[in-house]
Protein backbone atom coordinates (compact mmCIF):
# COMPACT_ATOMS: atom_id res chain seq x y z
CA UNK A 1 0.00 0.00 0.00
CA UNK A 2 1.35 3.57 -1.08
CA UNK A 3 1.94 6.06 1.52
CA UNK A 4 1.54 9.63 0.24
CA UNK A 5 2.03 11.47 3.63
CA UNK A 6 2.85 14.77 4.01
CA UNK A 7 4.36 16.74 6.57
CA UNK A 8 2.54 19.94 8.53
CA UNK A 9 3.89 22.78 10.97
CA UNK A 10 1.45 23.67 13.86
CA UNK A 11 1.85 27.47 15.11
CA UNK A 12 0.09 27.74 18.61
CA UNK A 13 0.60 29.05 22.10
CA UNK A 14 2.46 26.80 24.45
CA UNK A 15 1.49 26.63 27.76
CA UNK A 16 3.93 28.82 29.61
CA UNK A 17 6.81 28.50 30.72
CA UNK A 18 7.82 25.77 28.19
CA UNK A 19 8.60 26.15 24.76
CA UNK A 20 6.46 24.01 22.53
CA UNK A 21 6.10 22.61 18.94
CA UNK A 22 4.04 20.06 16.62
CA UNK A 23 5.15 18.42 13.77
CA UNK A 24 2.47 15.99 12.09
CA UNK A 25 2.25 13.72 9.42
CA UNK A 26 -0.88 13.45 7.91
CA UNK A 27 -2.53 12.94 4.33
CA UNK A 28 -3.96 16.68 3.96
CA UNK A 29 -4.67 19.39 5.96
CA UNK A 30 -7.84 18.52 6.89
CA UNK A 31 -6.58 15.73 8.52
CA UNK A 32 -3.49 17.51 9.90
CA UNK A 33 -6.12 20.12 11.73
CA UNK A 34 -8.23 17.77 12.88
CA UNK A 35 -5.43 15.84 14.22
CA UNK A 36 -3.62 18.79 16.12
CA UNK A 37 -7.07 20.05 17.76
CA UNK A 38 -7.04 16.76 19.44
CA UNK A 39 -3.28 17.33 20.52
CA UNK A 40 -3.87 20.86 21.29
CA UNK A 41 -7.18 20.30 23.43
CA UNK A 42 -6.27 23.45 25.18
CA UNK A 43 -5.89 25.94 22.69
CA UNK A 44 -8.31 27.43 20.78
CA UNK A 45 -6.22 29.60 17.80
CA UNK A 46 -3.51 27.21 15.89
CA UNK A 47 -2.20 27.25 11.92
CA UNK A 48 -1.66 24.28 10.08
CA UNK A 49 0.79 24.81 7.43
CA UNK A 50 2.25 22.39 5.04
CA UNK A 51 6.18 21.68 5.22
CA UNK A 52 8.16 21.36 2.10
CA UNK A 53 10.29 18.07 1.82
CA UNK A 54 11.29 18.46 -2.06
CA UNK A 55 14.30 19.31 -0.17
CA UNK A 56 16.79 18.85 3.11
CA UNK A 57 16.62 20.91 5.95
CA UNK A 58 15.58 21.67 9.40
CA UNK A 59 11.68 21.21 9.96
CA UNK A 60 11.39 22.11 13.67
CA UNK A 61 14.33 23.46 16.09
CA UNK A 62 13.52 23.65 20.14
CA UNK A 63 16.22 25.02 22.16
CA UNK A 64 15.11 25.70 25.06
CA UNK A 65 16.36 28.73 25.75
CA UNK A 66 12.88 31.14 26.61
C-alpha cells in the first residue's frame, strides 16, 4: 500500500513556561487540523501549514532557551 504522507507545521501558544512545537504527518490538511485540535485540546487559535520536503533541511528546532 502507497503512503503519500505529508508533513505539517502547527503554530500555537504553548502553555507557559515551556517552549512548545508540533510536527504531524498526515494525508492533507484537513486531517493535519483535525489531528492537532485533538493534541492541542487546550488551545483554541492554531495554523496548520504544510512543510516542504522536495528538499533537506531543518523542519522544527527547540532550544530551550525562553
Amino acid at each position: 500500500m502507497k503512503s503519500n504522507m505529508k508533513i505539517f507545521k502547527v503554530i500555537f501558544e504553548p502553555i507557559y513556561p515551556v517552549g512548545g512545537h508540533l510536527i504531524i504527518a498526515a494525508e492533507d490538511i484537513a486531517q493535519a487540523v483535525s489531528i492537532a485540535k485533538e493534541t492541542i485540546y487546550w488551545e483554541t487559535e492554531i495554523e496548520v501549514i504544510e512543510v516542504e520536503i522536495a528538499n533537506s533541511g531543518v523542519i522544527s528546532f527547540a532550544s530551550g532557551d525562553y
